[in-house]
N, C-alpha and C. Protein backbone atom coordinates (compact mmCIF):
# COMPACT_ATOMS: atom_id res chain seq x y z
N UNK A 1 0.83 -1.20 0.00
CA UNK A 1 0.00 0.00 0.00
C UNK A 1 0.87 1.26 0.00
N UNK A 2 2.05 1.38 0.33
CA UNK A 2 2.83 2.19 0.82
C UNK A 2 3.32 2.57 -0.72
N UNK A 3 3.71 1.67 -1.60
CA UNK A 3 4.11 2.40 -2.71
C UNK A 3 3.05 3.16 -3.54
N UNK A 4 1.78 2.78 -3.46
CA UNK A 4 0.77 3.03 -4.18
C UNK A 4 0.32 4.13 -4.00
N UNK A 5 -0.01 4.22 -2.47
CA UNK A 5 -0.15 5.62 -1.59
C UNK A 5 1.09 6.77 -2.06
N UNK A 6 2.69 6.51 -1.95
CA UNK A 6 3.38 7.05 -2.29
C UNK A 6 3.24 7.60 -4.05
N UNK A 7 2.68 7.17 -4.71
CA UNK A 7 2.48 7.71 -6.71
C UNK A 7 2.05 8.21 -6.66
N UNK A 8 0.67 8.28 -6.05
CA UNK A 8 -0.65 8.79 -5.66
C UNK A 8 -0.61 10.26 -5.44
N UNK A 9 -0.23 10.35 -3.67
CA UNK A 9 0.43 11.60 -3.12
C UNK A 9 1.48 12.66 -4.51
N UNK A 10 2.59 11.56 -4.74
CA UNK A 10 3.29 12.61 -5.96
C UNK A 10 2.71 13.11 -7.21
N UNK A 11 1.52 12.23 -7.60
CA UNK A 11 1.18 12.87 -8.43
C UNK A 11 0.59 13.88 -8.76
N UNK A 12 -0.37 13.94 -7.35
CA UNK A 12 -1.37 14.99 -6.86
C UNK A 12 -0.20 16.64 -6.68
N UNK A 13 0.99 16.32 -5.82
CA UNK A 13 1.72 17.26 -5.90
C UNK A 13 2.43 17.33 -7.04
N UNK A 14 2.98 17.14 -7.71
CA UNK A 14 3.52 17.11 -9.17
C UNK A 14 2.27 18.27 -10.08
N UNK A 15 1.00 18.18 -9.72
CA UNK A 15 0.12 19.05 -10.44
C UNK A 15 0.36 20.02 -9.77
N UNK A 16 0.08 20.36 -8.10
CA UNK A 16 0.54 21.70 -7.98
C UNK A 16 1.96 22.18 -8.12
N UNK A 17 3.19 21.29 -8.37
CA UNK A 17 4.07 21.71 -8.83
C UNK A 17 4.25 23.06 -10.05
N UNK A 18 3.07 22.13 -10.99
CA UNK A 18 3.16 23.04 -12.18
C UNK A 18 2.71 24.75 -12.14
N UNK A 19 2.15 25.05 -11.01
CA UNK A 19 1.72 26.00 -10.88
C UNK A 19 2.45 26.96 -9.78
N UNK A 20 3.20 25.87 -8.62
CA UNK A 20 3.89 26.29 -7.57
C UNK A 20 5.14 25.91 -7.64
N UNK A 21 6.03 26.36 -8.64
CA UNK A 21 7.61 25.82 -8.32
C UNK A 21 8.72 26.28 -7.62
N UNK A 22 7.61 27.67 -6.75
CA UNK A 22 9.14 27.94 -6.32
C UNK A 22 8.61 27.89 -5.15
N UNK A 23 8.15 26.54 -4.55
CA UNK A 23 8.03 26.68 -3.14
C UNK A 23 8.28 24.89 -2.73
N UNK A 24 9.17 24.22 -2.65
CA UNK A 24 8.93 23.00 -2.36
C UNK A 24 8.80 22.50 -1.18
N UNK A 25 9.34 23.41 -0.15
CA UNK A 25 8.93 22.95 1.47
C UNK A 25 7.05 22.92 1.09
N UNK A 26 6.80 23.60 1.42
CA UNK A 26 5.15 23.80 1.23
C UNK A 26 4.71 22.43 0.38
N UNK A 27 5.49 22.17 -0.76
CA UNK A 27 5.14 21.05 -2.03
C UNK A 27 5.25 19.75 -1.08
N UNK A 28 6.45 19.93 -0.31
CA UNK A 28 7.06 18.24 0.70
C UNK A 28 5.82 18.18 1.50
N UNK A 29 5.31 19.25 2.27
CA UNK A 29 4.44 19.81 3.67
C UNK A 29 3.24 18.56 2.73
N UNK A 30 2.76 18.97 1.39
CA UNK A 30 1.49 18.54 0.95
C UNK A 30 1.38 17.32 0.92
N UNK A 31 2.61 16.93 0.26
CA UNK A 31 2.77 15.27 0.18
C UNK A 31 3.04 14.70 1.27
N UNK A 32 3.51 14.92 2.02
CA UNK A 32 3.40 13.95 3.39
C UNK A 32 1.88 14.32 3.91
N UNK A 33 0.97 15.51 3.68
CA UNK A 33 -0.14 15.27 4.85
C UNK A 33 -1.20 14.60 3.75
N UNK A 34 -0.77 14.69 2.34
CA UNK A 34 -2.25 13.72 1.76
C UNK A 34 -1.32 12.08 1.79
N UNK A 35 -0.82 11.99 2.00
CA UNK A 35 0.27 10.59 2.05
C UNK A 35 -0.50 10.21 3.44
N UNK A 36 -0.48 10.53 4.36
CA UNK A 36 -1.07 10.55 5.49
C UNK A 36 -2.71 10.25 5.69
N UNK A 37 -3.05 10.95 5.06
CA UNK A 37 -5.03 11.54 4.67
C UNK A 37 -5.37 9.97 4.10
N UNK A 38 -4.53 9.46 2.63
CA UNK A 38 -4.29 8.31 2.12
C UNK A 38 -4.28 7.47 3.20
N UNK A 39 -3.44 6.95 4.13
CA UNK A 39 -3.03 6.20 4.62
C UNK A 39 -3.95 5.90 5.49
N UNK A 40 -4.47 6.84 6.03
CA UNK A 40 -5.30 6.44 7.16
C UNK A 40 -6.70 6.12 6.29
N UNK A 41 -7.12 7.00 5.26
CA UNK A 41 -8.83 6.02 4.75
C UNK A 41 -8.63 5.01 3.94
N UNK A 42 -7.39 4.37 3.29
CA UNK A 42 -7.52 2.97 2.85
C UNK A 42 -6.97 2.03 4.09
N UNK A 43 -6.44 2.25 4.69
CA UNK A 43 -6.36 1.22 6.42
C UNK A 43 -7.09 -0.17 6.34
N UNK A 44 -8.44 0.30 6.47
CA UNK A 44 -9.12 -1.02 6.42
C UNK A 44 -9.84 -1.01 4.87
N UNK A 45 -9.71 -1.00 3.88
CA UNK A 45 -9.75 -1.03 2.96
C UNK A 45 -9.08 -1.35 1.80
N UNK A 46 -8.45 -2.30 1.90
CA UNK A 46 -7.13 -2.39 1.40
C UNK A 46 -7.34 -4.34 0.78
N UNK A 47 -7.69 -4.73 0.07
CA UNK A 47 -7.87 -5.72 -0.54
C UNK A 47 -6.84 -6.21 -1.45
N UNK A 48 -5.90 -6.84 -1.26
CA UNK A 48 -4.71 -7.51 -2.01
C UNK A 48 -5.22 -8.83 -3.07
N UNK A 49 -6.02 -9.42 -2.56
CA UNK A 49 -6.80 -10.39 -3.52
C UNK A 49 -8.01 -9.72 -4.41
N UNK A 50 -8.29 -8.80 -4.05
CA UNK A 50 -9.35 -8.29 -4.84
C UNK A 50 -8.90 -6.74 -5.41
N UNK A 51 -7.73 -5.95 -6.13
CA UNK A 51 -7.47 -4.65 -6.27
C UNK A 51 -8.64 -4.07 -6.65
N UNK A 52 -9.70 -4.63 -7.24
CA UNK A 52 -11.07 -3.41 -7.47
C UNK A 52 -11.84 -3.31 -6.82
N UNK A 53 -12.51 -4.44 -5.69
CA UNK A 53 -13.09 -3.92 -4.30
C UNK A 53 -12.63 -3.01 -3.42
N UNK A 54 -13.44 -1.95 -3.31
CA UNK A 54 -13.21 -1.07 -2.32
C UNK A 54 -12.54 0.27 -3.37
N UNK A 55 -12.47 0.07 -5.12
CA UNK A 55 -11.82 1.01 -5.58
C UNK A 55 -12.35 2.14 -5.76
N UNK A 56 -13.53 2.18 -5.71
CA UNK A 56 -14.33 3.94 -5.60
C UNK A 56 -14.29 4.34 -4.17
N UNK A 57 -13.93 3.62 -3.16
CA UNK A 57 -13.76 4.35 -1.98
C UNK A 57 -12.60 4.92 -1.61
N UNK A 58 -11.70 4.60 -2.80
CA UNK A 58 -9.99 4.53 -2.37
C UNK A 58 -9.94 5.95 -3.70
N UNK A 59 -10.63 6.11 -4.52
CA UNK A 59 -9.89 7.10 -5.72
C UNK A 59 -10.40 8.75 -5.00
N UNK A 60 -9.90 9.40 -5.68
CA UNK A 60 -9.48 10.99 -5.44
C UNK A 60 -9.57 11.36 -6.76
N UNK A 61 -10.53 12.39 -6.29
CA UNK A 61 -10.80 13.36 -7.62
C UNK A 61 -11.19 15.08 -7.53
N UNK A 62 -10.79 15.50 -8.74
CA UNK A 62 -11.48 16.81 -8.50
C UNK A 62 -11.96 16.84 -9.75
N UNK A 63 -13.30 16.49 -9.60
CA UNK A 63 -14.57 16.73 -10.88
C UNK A 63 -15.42 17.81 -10.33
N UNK A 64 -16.65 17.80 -9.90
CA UNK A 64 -17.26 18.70 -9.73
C UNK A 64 -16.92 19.72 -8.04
N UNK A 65 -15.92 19.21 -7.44
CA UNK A 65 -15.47 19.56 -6.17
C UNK A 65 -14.28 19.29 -5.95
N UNK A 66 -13.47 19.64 -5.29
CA UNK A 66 -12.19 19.13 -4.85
C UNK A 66 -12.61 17.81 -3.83
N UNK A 67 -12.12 16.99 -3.99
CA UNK A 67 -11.89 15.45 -3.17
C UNK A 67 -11.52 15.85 -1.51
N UNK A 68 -12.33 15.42 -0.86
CA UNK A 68 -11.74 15.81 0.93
C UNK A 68 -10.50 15.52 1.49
N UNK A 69 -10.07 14.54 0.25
CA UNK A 69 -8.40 14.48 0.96
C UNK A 69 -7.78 14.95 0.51
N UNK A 70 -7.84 15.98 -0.66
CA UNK A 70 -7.29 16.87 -1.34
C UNK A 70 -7.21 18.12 -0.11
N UNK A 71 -8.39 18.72 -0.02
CA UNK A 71 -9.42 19.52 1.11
C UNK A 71 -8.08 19.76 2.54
N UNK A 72 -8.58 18.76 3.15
CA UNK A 72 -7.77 18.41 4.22
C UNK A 72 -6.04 18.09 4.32
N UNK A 73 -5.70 17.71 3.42
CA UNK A 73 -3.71 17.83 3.34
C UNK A 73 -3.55 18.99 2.85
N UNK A 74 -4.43 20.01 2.08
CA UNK A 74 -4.21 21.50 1.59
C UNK A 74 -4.22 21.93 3.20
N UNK A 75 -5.09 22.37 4.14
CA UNK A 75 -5.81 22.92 4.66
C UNK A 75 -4.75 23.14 5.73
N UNK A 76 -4.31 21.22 5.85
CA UNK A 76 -3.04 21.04 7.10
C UNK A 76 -1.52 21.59 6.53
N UNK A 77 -1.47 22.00 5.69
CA UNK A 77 -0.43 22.59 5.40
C UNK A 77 -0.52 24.40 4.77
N UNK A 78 -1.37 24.96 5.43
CA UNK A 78 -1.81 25.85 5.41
C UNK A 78 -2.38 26.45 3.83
N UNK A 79 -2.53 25.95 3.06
CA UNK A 79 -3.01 26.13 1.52
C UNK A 79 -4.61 26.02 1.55
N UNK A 80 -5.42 27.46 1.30
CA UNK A 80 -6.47 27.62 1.34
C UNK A 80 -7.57 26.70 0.49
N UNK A 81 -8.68 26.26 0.18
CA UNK A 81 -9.27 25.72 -0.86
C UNK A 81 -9.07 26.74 -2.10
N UNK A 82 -9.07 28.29 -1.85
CA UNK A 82 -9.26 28.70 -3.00
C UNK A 82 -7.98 28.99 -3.89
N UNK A 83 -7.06 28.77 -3.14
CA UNK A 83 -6.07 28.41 -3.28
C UNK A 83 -5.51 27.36 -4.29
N UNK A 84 -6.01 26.05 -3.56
CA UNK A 84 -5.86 24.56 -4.10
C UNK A 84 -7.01 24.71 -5.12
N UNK A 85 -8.09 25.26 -5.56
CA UNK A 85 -8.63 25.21 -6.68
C UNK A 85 -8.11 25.76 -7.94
N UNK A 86 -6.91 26.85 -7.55
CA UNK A 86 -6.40 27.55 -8.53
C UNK A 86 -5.33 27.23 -8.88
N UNK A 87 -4.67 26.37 -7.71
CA UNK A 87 -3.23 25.43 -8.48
C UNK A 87 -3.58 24.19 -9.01
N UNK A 88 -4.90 23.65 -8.46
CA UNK A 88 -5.21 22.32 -9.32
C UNK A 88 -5.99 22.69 -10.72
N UNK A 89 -6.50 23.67 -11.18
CA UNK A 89 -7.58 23.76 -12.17
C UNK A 89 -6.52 23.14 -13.39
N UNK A 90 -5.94 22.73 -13.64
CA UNK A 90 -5.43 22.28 -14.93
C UNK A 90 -5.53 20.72 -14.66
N UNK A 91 -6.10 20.11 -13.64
CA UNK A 91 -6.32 18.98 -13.34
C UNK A 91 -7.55 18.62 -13.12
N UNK A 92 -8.37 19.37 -13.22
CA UNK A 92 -9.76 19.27 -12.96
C UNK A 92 -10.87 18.21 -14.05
N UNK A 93 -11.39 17.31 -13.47
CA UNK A 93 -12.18 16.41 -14.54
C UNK A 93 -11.01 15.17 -14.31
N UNK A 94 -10.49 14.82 -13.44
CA UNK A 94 -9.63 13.58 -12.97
C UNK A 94 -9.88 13.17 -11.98
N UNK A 95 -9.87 11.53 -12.34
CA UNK A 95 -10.24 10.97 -11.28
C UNK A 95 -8.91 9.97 -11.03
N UNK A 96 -8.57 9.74 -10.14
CA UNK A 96 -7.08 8.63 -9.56
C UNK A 96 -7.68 7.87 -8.53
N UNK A 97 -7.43 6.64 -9.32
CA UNK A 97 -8.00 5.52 -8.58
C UNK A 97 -6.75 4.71 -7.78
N UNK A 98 -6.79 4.38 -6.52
CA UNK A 98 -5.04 3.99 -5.91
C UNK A 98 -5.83 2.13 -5.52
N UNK A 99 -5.26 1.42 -6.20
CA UNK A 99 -5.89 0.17 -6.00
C UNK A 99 -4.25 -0.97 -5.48
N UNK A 100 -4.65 -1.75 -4.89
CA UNK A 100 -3.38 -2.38 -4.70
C UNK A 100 -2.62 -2.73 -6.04
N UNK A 101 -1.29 -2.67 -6.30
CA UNK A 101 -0.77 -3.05 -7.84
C UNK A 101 -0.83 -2.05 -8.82
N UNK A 102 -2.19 -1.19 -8.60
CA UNK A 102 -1.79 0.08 -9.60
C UNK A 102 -2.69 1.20 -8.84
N UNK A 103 -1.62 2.21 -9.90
CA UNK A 103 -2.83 4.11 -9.74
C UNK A 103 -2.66 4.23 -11.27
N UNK A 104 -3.96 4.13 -11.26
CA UNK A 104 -4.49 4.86 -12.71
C UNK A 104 -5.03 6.05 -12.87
N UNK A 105 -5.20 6.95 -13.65
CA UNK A 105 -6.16 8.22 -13.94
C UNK A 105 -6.64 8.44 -14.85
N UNK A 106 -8.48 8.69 -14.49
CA UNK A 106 -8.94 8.90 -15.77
C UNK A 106 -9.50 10.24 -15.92
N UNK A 107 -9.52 10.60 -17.06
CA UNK A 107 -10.38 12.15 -17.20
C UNK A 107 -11.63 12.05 -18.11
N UNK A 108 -12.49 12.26 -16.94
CA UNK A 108 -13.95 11.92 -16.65
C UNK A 108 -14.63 13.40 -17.87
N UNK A 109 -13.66 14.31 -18.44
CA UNK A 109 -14.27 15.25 -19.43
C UNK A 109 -14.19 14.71 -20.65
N UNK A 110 -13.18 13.51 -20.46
CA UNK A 110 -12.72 12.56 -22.15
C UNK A 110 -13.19 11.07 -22.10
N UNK A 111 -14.33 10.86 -21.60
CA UNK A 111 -14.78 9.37 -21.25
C UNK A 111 -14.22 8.69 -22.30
N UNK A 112 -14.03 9.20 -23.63
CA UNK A 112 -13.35 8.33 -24.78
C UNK A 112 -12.05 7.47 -24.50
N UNK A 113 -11.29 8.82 -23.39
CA UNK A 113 -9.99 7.80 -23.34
C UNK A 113 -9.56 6.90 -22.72
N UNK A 114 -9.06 6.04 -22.66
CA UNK A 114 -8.39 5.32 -21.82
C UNK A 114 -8.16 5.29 -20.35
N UNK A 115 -7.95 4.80 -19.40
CA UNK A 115 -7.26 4.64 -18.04
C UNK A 115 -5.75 5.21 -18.16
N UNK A 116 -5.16 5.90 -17.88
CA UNK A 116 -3.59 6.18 -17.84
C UNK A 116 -3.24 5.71 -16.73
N UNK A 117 -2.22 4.15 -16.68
CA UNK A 117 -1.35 3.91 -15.74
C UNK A 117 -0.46 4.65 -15.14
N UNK A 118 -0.52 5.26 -13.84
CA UNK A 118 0.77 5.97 -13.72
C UNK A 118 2.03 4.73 -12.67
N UNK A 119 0.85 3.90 -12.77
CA UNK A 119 1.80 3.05 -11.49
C UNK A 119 1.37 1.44 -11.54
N UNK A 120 2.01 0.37 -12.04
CA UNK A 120 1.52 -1.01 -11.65
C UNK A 120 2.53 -1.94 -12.10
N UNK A 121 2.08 -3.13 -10.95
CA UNK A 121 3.32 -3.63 -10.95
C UNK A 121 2.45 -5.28 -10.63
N UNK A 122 3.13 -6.50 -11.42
CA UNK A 122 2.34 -7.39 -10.90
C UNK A 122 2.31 -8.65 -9.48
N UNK A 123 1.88 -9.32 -9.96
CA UNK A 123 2.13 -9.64 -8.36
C UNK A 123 3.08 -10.31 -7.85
N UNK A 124 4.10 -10.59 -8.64
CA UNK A 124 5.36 -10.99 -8.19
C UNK A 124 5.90 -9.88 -7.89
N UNK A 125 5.87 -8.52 -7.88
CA UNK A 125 5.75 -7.20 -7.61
C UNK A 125 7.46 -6.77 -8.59
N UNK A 126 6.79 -7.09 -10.29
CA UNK A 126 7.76 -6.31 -10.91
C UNK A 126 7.00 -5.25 -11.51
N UNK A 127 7.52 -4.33 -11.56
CA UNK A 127 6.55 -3.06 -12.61
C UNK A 127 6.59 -3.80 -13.97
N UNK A 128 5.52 -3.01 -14.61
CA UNK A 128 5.36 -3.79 -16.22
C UNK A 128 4.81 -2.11 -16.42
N UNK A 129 4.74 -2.62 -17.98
CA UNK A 129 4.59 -1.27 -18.89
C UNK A 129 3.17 -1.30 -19.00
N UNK A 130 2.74 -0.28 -18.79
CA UNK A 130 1.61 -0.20 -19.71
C UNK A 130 0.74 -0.45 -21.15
N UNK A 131 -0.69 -0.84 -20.99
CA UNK A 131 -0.56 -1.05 -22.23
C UNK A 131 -0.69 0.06 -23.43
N UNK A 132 -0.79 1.29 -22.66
CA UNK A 132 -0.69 2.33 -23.94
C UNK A 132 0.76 2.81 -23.92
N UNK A 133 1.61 2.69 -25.14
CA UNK A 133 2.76 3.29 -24.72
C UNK A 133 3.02 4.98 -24.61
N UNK A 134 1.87 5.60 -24.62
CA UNK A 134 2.14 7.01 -24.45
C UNK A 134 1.89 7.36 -23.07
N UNK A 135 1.74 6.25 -22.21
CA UNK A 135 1.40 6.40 -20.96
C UNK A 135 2.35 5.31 -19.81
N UNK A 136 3.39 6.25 -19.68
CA UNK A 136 4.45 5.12 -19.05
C UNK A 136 4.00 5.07 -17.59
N UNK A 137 4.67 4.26 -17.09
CA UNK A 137 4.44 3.12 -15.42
C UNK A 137 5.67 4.08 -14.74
N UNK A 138 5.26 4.64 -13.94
CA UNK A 138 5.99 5.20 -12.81
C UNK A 138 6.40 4.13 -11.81
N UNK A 139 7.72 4.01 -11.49
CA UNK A 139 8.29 3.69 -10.24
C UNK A 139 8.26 4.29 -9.30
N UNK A 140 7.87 3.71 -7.88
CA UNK A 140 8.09 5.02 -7.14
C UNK A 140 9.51 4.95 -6.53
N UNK A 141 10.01 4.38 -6.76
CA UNK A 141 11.44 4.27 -6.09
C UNK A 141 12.89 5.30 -7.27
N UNK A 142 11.89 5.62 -8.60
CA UNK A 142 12.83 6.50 -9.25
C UNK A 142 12.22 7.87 -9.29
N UNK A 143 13.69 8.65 -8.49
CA UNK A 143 13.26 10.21 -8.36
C UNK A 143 12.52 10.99 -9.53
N UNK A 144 13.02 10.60 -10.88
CA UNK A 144 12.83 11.29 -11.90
C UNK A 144 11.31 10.92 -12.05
N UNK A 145 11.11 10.11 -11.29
CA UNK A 145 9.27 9.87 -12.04
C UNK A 145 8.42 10.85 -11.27
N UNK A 146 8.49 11.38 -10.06
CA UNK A 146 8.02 12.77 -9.29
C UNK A 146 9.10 13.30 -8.71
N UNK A 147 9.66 14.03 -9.11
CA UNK A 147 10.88 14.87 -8.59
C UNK A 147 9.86 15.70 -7.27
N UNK A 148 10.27 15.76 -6.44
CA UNK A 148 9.67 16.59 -5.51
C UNK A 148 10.47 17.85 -5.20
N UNK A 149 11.88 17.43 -4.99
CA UNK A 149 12.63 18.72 -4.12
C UNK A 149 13.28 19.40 -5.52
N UNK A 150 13.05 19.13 -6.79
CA UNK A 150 13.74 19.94 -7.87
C UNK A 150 12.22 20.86 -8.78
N UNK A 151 12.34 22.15 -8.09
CA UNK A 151 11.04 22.95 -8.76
C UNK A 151 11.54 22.89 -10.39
N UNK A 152 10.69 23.18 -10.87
CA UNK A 152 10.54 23.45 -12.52
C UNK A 152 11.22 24.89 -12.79
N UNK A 153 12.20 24.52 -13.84
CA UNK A 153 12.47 25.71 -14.46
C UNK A 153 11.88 26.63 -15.26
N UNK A 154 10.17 26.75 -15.09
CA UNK A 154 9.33 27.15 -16.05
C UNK A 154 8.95 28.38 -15.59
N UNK A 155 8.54 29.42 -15.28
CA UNK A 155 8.15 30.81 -14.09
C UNK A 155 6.64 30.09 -14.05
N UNK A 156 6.39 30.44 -13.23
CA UNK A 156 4.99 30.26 -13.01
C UNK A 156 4.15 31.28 -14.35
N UNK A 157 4.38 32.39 -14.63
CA UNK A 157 3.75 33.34 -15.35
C UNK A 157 3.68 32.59 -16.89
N UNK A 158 5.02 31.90 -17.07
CA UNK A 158 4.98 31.12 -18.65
C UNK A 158 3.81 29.87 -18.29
N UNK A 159 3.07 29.37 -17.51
CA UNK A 159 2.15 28.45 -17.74
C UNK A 159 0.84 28.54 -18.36
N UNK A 160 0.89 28.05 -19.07
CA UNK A 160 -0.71 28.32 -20.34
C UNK A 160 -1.93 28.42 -19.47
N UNK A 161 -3.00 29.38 -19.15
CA UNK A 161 -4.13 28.97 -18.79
C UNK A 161 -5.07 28.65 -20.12
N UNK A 162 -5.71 27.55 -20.76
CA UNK A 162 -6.72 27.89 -21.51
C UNK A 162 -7.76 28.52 -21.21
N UNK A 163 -8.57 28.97 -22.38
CA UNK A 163 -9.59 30.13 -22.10
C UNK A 163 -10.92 29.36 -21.50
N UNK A 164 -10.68 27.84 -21.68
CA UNK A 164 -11.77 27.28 -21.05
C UNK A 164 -11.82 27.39 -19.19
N UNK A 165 -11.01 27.90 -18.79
CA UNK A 165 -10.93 27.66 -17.35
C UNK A 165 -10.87 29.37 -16.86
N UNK A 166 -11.45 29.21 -15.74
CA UNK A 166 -11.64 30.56 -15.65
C UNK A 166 -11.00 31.59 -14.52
N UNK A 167 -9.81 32.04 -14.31
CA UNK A 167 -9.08 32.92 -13.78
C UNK A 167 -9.81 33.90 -13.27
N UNK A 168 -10.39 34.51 -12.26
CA UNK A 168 -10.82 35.26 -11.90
C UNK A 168 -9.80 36.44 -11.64
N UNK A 169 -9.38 37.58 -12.12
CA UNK A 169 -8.30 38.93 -12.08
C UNK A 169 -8.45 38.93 -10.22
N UNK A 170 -7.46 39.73 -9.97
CA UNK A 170 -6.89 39.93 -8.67
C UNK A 170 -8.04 40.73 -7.90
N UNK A 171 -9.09 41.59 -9.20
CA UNK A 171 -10.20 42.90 -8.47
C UNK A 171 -11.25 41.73 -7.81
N UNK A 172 -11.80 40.44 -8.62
CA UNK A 172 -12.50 39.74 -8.90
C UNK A 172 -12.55 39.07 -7.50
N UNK A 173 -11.92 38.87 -6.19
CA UNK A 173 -11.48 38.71 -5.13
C UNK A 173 -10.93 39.60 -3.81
N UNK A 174 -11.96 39.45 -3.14
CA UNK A 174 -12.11 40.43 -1.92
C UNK A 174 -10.40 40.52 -1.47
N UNK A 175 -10.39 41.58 -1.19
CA UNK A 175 -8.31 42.17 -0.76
C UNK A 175 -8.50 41.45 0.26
N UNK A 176 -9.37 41.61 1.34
CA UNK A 176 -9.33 41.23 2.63
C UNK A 176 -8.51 39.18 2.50
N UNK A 177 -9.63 38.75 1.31
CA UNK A 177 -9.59 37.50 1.09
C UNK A 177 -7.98 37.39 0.96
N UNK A 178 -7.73 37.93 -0.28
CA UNK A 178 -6.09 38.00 -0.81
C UNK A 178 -5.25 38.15 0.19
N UNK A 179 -5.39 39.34 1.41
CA UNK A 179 -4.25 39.66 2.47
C UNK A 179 -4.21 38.48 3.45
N UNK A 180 -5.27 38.07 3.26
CA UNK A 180 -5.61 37.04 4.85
C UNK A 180 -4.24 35.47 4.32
N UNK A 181 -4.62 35.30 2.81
CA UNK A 181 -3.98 34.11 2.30
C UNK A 181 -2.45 34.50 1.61
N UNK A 182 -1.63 34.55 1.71
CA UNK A 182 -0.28 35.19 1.18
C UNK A 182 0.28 33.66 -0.12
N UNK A 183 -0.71 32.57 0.11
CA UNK A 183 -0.19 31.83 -0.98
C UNK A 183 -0.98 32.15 -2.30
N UNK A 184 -2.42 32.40 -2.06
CA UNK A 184 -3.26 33.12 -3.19
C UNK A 184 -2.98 34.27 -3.34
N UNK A 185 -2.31 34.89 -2.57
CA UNK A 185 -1.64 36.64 -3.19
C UNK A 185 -0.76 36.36 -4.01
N UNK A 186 0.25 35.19 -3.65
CA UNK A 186 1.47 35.32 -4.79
C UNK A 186 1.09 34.26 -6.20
N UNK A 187 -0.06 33.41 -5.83
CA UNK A 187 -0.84 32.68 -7.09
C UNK A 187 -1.58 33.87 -8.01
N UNK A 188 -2.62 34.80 -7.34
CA UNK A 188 -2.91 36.05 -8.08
C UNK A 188 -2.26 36.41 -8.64
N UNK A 189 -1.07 37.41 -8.30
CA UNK A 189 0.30 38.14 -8.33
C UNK A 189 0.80 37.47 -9.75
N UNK A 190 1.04 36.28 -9.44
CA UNK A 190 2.18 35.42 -10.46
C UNK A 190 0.72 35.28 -11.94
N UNK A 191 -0.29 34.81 -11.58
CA UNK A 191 -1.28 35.03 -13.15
C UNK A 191 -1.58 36.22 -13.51
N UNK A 192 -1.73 37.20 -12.93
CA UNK A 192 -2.04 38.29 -13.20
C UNK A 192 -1.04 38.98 -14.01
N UNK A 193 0.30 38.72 -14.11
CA UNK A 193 1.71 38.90 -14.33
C UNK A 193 1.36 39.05 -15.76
């Protein structure tokens, strides 16, 4: 469970990476408290003979809401929801399912596509490839598959928003709101740029 939980957690941070790179204490802070959030609601849930029982109780998503264990490892590491809605929106319409042997993700806006393996391994517990090859099998034991402590050399300001998602300007948000949160001041700050 521990490696599964571990893809899981990085992948979730790996998305706010893309939006937050120049902060990785805060990025480590996230992944250990949804690593945690993880750990404790699959506990008794955790089926080794059966990986798809119990798998809608075990996946994390942000479709029409942010996921509560999203919610709660933001919250414990001081990252507001409105916050975590504005570093996750490029992830939004995904669902990550953490089943023993694999984490898959699907995006519930493209029902057409596929499952994307990010993680599985069989039960002699070797990783295997996926069967789409545009969708490789993460190890979690290799750094390069979620780098955590190496931010992106990208500025935050060079990241594409499409016009389908909707940025609300810095006026569009009470100051009071903005002063109170200093991680959504410098998320404002940095799109507004």
């Amino acid at each position: 469970m521990l490696e599964e939980v571990n893809v899981g957690a990085n992948w979730w941070t790996s998305q706010l990476r893309k939006k937050m790179p120049s902060n990785p204490a805060l990025l480590e802070d996230f992944q250990k408290a949804l690593s945690r959030e993880m750990l404790t609601r699959y506990q008794s849930h955790w089926y080794e003979s059966d990986s798809s029982r119990g798998s809608g109780y075990r996946s994390i998503s942000y479709d029409q809401r942010l996921d509560p264990l999203l919610v709660r490892a933001a919250q414990g590491c001081g990252i507001s929801i409105a916050s975590l809605e504005t570093l996750l929106s490029h992830a939004r319409y995904r669902v990550m399912f953490v089943n023993p042997r694999e984490v898959k993700i699907i995006n519930t806006a493209l029902l057409t596509e596929e499952a994307r393996y990010i993680y599985k391994r069989d039960e002699k517990g070797n990783t295997t490839e996926s069967s789409r090859s545009d969708s490789p099998v993460a190890s979690p034991s290799s750094p390069e598959a979620f780098p955590l402590a190496s931010p992106s050399s990208t500025p935050a300001s060079a990241v594409h928003i499409p016009p389908s998602i909707s940025v609300p300007p810095t006026s569009a948000i009470p100051a009071a709101q903005i002063q109170g949160d200093p991680l959504l001041a410098t998320i404002m700050t940095e799109i507004n740029a």
